[in-house]
Structures are given as structure tokens and as C-alpha cells.
Protein backbone atom coordinates (compact mmCIF):
# COMPACT_ATOMS: atom_id res chain seq x y z
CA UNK A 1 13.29 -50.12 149.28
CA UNK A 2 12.73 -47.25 151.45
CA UNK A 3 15.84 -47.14 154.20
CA UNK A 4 14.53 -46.94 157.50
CA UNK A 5 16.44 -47.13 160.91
CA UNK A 6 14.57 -50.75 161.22
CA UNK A 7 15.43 -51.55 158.17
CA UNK A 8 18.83 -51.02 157.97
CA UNK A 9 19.25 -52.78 161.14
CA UNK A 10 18.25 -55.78 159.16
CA UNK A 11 20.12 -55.24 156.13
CA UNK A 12 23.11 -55.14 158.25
CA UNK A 13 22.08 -58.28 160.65
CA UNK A 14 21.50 -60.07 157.24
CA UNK A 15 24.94 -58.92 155.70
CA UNK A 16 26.75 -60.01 158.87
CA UNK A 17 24.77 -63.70 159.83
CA UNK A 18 25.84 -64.36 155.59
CA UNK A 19 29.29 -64.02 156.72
CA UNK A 20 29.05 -65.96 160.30
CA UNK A 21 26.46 -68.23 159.21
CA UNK A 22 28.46 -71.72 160.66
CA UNK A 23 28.57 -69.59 163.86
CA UNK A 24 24.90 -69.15 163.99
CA UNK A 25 23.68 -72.65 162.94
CA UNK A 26 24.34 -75.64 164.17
CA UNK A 27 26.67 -77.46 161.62
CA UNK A 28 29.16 -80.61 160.97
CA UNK A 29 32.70 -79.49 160.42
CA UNK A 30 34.88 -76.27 161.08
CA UNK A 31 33.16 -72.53 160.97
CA UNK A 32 35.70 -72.50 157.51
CA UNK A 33 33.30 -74.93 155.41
CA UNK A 34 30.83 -72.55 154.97
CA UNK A 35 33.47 -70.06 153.72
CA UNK A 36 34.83 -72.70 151.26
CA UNK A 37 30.97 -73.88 150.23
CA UNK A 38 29.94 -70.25 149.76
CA UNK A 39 33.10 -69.83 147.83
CA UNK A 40 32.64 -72.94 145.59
CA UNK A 41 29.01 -72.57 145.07
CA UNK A 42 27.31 -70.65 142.61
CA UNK A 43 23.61 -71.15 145.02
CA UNK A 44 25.40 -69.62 147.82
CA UNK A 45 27.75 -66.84 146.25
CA UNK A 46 26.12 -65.61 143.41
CA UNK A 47 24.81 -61.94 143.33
CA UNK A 48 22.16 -61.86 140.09
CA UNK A 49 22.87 -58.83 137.65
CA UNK A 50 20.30 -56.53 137.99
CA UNK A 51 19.31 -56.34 134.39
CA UNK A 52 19.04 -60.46 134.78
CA UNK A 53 16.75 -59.87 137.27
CA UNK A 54 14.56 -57.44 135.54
CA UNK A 55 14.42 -59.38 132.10
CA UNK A 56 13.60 -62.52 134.56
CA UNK A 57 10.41 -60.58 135.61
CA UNK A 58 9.28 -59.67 132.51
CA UNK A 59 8.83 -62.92 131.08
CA UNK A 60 6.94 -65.89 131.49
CA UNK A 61 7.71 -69.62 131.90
CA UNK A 62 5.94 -72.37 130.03
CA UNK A 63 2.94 -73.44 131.60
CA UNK A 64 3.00 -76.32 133.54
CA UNK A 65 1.79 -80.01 133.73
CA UNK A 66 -2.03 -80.09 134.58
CA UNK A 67 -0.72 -83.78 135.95
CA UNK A 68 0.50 -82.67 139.93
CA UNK A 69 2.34 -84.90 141.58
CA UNK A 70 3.48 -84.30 145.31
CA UNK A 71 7.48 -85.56 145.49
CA UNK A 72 7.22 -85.74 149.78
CA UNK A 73 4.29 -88.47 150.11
CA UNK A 74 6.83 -91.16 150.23
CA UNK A 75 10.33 -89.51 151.22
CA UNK A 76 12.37 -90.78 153.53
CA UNK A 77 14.35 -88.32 155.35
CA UNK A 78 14.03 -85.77 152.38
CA UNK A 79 16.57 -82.77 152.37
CA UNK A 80 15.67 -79.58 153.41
CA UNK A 81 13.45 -77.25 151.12
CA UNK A 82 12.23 -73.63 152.22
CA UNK A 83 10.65 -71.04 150.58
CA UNK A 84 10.15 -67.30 150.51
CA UNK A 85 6.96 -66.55 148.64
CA UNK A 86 6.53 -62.53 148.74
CA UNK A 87 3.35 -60.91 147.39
CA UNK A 88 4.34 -58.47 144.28
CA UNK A 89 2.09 -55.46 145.77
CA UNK A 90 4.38 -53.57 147.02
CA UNK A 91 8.72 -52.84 148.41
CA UNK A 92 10.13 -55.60 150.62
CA UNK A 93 10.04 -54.85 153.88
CA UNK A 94 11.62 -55.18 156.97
CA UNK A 95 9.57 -58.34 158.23
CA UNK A 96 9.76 -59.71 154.89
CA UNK A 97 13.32 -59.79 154.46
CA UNK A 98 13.74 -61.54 158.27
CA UNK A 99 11.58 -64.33 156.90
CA UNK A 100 13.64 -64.84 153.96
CA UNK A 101 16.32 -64.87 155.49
CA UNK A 102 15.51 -67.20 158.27
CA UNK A 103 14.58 -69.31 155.71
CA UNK A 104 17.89 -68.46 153.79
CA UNK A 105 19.27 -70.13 156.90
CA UNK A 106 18.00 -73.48 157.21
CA UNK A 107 18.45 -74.59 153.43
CA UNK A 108 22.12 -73.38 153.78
CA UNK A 109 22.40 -75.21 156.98
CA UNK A 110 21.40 -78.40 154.91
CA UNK A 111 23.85 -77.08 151.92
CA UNK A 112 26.94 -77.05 154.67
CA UNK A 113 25.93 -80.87 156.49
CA UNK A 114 26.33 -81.48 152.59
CA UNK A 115 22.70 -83.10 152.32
CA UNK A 116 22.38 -83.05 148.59
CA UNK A 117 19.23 -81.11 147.40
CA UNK A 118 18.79 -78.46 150.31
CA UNK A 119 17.47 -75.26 148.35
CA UNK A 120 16.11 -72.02 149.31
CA UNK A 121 13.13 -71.14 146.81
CA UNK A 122 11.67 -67.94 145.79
CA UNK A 123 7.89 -68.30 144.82
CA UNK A 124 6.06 -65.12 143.87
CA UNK A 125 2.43 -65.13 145.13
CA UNK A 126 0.77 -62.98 142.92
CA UNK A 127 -3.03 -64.23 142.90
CA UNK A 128 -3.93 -61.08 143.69
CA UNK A 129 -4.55 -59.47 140.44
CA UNK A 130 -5.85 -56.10 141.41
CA UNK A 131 -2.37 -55.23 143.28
CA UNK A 132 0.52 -57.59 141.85
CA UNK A 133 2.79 -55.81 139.68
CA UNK A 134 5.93 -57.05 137.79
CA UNK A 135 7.57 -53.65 138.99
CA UNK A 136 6.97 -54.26 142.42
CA UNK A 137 8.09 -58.23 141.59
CA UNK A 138 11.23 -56.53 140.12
CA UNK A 139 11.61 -54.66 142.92
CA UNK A 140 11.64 -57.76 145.86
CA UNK A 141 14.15 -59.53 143.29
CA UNK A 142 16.64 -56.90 143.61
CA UNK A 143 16.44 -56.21 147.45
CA UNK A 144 16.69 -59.86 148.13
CA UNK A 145 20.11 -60.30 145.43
CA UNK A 146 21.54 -56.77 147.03
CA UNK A 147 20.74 -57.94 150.36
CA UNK A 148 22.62 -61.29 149.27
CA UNK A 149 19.84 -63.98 149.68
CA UNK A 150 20.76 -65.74 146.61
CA UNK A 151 18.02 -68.41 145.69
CA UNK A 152 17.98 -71.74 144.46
CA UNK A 153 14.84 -71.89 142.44
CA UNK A 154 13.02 -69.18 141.30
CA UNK A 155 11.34 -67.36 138.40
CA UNK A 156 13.77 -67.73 135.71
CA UNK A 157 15.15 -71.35 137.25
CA UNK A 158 15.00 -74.84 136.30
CA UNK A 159 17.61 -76.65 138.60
CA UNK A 160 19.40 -80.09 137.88
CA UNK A 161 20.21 -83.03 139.86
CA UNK A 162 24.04 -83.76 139.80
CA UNK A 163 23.99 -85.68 136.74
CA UNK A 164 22.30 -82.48 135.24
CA UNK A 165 18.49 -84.00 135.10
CA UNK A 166 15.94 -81.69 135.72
CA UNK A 167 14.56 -81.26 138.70
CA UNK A 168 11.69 -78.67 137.49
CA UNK A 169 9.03 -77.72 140.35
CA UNK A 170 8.02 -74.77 138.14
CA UNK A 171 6.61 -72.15 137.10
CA UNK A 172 7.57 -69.69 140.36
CA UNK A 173 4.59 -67.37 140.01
CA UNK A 174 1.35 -68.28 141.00
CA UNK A 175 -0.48 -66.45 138.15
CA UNK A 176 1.98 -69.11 135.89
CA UNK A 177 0.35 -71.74 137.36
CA UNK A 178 -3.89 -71.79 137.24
CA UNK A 179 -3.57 -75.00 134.61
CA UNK A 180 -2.51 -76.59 137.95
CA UNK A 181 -4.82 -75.17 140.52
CA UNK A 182 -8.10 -76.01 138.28
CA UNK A 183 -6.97 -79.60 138.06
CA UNK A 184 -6.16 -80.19 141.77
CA UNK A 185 -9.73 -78.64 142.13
CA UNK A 186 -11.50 -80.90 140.08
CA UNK A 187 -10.06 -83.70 141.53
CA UNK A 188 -11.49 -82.13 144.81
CA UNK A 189 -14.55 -82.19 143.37
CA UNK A 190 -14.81 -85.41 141.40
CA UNK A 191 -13.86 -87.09 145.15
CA UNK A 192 -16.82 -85.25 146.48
CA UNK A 193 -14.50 -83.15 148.89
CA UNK A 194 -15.61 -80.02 147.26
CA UNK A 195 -18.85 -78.67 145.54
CA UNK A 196 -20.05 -75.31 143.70
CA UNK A 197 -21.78 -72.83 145.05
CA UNK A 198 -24.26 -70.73 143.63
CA UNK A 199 -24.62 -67.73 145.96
CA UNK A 200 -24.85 -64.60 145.21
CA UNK A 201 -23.13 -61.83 147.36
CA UNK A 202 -26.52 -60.69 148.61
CA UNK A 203 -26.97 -64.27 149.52
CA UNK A 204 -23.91 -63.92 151.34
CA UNK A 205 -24.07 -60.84 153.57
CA UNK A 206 -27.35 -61.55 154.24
CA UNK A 207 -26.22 -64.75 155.67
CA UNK A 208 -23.16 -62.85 157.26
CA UNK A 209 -25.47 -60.18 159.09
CA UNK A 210 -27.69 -62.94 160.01
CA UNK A 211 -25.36 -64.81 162.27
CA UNK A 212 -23.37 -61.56 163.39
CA UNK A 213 -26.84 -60.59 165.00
CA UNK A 214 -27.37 -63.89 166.86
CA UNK A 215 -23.68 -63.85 168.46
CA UNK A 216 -22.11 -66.66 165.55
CA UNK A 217 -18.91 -66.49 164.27
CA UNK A 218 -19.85 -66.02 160.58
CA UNK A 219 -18.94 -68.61 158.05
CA UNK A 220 -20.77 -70.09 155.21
CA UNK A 221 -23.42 -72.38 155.98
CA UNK A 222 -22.89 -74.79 153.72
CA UNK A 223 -26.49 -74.66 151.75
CA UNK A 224 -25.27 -75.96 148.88
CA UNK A 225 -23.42 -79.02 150.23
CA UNK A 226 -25.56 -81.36 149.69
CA UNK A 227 -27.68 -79.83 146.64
CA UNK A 228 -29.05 -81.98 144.22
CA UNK A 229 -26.64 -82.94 141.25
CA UNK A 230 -29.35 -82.47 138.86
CA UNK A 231 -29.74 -79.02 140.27
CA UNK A 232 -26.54 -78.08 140.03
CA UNK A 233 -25.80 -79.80 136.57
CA UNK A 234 -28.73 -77.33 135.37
CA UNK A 235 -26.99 -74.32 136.96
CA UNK A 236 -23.60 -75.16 135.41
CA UNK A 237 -25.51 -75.85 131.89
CA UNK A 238 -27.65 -72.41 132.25
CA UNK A 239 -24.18 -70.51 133.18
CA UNK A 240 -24.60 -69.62 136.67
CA UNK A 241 -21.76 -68.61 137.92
CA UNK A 242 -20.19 -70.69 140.83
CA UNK A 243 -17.06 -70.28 143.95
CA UNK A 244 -15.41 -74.13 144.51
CA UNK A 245 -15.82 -74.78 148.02
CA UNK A 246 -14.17 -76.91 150.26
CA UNK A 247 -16.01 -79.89 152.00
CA UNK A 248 -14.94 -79.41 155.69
CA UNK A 249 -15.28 -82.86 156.73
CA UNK A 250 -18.11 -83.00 160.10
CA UNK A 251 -16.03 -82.82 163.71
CA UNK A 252 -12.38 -82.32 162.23
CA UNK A 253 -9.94 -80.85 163.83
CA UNK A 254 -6.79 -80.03 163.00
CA UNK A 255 -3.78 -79.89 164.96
CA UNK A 256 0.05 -78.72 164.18
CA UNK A 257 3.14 -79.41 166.24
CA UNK A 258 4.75 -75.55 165.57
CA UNK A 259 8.20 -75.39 166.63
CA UNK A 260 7.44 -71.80 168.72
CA UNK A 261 4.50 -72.39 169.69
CA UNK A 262 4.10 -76.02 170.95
CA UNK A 263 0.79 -77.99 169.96
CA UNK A 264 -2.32 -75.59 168.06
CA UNK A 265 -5.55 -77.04 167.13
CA UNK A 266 -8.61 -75.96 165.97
CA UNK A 267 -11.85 -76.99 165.46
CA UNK A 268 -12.31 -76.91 161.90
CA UNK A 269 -16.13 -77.16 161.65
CA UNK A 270 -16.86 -74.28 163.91
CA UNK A 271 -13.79 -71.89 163.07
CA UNK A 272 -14.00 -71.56 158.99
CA UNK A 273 -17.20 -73.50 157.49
CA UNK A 274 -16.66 -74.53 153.87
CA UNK A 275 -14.23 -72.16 152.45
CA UNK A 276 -13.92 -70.97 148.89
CA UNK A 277 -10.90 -72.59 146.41
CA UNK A 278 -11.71 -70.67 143.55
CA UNK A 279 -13.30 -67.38 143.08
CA UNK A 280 -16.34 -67.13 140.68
CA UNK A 281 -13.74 -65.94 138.37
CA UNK A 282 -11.86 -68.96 137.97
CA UNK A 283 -8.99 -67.70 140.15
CA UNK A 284 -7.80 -69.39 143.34
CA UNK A 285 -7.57 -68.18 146.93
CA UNK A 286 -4.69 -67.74 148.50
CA UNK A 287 -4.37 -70.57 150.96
CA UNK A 288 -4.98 -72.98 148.58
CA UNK A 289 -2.38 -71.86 145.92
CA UNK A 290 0.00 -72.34 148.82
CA UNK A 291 -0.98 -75.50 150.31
CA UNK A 292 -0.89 -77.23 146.52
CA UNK A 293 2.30 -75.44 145.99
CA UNK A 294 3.91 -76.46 149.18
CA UNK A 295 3.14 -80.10 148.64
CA UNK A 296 4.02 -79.91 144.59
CA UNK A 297 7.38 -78.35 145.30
CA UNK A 298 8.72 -80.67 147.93
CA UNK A 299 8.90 -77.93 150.71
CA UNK A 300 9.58 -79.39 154.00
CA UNK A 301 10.02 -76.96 156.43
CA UNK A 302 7.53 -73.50 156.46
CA UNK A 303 9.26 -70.21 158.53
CA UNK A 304 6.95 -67.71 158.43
CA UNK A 305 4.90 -64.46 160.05
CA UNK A 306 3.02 -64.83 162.81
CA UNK A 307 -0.24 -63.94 161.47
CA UNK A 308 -0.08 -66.44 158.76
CA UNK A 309 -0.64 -69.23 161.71
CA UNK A 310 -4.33 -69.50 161.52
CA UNK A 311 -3.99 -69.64 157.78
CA UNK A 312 -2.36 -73.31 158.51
CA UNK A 313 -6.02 -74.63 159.64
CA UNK A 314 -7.07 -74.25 155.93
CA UNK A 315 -3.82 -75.76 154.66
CA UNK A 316 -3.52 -78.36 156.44
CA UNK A 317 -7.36 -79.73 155.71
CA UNK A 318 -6.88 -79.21 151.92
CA UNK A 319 -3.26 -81.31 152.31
CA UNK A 320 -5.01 -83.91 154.31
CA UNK A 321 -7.88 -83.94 151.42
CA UNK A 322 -5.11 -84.68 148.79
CA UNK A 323 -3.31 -86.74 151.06
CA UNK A 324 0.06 -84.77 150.61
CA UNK A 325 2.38 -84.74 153.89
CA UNK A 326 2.26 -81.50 155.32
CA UNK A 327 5.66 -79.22 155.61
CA UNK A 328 7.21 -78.92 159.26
């Protein structure tokens, strides 16, 4: 991490809101439990060895269960789950690490009211193949441990219950996890609330410059939404290849109650069209890695950048779609 006056600031407001957490949230109890949980509790006090950390990056877990099941669609009251999801392309930075540890926050807020099952989870989002890199993953690992933001679940983690059964939301990289991605697709598209499309990119920016010169906001226009399944069976047969798009359903809207911003809505139709799930290549976009991973790991509560609030319009309509609650 490059050490920058803004940055330090932050390494230093992290440092000291570890050490007066109980001050700064909101608990049950004396400011001394959190001392006494944070000494008792290898979640909160543990600093990872370095070398853990690096062999932790350089290996892979098992794949997962094609089989996704979402753990929130009938909790009651469930216990608070946050995660930090970084992007391997690059050092953490200074906006980064005030996510995490807001985030840090709130699942050891739940930790101190002694709700059993709070955790703080690190997810690596590295669908981006061209940039991810397992030294730049290496890299956000150890700022996060030096900068004492200890997770729960991560990489190299499969947590217990406490009568040691595991409680395995798994793998933690998003490159780990594609076995799970294709099947939530197909299930999209065996419900009809999907379909493949066959354009090319000339196709595309033809269509794109089309609508730029008559004043639209550019978004697919859905030409293959309603195609012929013979058609399409040929294409798939012949080896065309094909994105997975999502259905938009006609006149939705979606609507979030964010906790800074009051009420947002959008109109889905006329704001993103049918937007791609996965890429001609097989591998998925980013917002719908996270939604399915946000519903398949239980996460309750989402803290995150600003500009990532627009991104919750495609979210939320592909949680709808699989019925899976959406986080806070």
C-alpha cells in the first residue's frame, strides 16, 4: 500500500475506532465487553501471519455445489452478515479500507449484543480476468490483517456453528465459483426470465449509435426476446456464440429503502433494457456474481461506495427473479 497523508489518516482512524469500538456503536453492556470479546475471540483478535495469508492466495478451494440455496428466504430476525468484496486489480485503497471497515463495524456490533452468527466476510471479486491478480489479492489480504480487520469467512475459511458443524458459504473468490453462476443462469433461463442472444458487436454499436443519434438512452433492444425457439435451438446446435440476458420484466420498477439516502427507484424498463448475465465467454458480469452471492451467503446488510448505488437496480431485479430477499 502506498502511504499517503489520506491514507494514513485512515489507517490511524481504523487503529483507534478497533480500540473504542463500544464507544462508537451502539451496544448492550459496559464499553469493557468489547475489550473482553476482542480478548476472548479468535474472529475479533486475531492478526493472520503473513506467510498464512500468502499460501491462502495461492491456492484454491474445492468447487462448490452447482445446487444454490439462499439461507435468508425464510429467516426470522437473522444475525448480522457483511461483507467486503475487493477487486484483486490493484493496492487497497483509502476508500476501500473505510468500507471494510464500516462493515468491520456492524458484524462486531452484532458479535458484542452476543447475537450468535454475526460475521464480517471477505469475498474476492475477481471476474475480471484481464486485471485480477493473486499478487494484488495477496496484497488487500495483508493491508486488511495489518490494518487489523480480521475476517470471519474468507478465502482459506470454512466456519462452524457452535457444535462445530459447518457452516460453509464457500468458495470466497468469484473465479472459484462459475459451477454456481451457470446453474443459477439456467434456471433463469429454463423459467423464461432470461434468453440468448445472438448479436454480434457490430450488431451492437450499430444499435448503440443508432439511439445515441435520436436522443435515447442506449440499451439493448431486446430483438432477441421473443425469437423463435426453433431459431435459437439451431443457433445453439450450429455454435453461434451467445451473451445470457436478463428478461426485464415490462413496467418494473424497482425501489430500495437506503439508509442515507431515503427511498430510490428506478424505472427498470427505460434505465438498463435486458442486461447481459454471462459474457459470450461463459463468464458472468459483475452484478450478477454479486447479487447470487449476496443471497447464497446469507448477507444481510450491504455498506458500500457511492457509485455502486445504481448497480442495486440490476441486483435487486435478478434477486426478485430468484425470489431471494434482498440485503438491507
Amino acid at each position: 500500500m502506498r502511504i499517503t497523508s489520506s491514507t494514513l489518516v485512515v489507517m490511524l482512524s481504523t487503529q483507534a475506532l478497533r480500540r473504542s469500538v463500544s464507544g462508537f456503536l451502539p451496544v448492550r453492556g459496559p464499553p469493557s465487553a468489547f475489550r473482553r470479546l476482542s480478548a476472548s475471540s479468535p474472529t475479533l483478535s486475531r492478526r493472520r501471519p503473513l506467510a498464512t495469508l500468502r499460501s491462502t492466495a495461492e491456492k484454491t478451494d474445492a468447487a462448490p455445489s452447482a445446487k444454490v440455496t439462499f439461507p435468508l428466504k425464510d429467516a426470522v430476525n437473522p444475525p448480522p452478515r457483511l461483507r467486503f468484496a475487493p477487486s484483486p486489480t490493484g493496492s487497497l485503497h483509502v476508500g476501500g479500507a473505510r468500507t471494510a471497515l464500516y462493515n468491520w463495524l456492524l458484524a462486531a456490533r452484532g458479535k458484542v449484543d452476543g447475537i450468535e452468527g454475526s460475521a464480517f466476510v471477505l469475498r474476492v471479486e475477481d471476474t475480471d480476468q484481464a486485471r485480477s491478480t493473486r499478487a494484488s489479492e495477496i496484497s488487500v489480504l495483508e493491508d486488511l490483517a495489518w490494518l487489523g480487520l480480521t475476517w470471519d469467512e474468507g478465502p482459506e475459511d470454512r466456519p462452524t456453528d457452535a457444535n462445530g458443524a459447518t457452516l460453509y458459504y464457500g468458495p470466497y473468490r468469484q473465479s472459484e465459483r462459475n459451477d454456481m453462476y451457470a446453474s443459477v443462469a439456467q434456471g433463469l433461463l429454463d423459467e423464461g426470465k432470461a434468453y440468448r442472444c445472438f448479436c454480434t458487436e457490430e450488431e451492437l454499436e450499430e444499435m448503440r449509435a443508432r439511439q445515441e443519434v435520436a436522443g435515447e438512452t442506449p440499451r439493448y433492444d431486446g430483438r432477441w426476446r421473443d425469437a423463435d425457439p426453433a431459431e435459437v435451438e439451431a443457433k445453439v446446435a450450429s455454435g453461434d456464440p451467445y451473451t445470457v440476458r436478463f428478461k426485464v420484466p415490462k413496467g418494473s420498477r424497482v425501489v430500495i429503502d437506503d439508509v442515507v439516502r431515503g427511498n430510490v427507484g428506478w424505472d427498470a424498463e427505460a434505465t438498463v433494457g435486458d442486461f447481459i448475465l454471462l459474457r459470450s465467454s461463459g463468464v458472468p458480469v459483475y452484478n450478477f456474481c454479486v447479487a447470487v452471492d449476496d443471497a447464497a451467503m446469507g448477507i444481510t446488510t450491504v455498506v458500500r461506495a457511492e457509485e455502486h448505488l445504481t448497480n442495486t437496480l440490476r441486483q435487486g431485479l435478478i434477486l426478485d427473479a430468484l425470489h431471494a430477499p434482498r440485503p438491507r
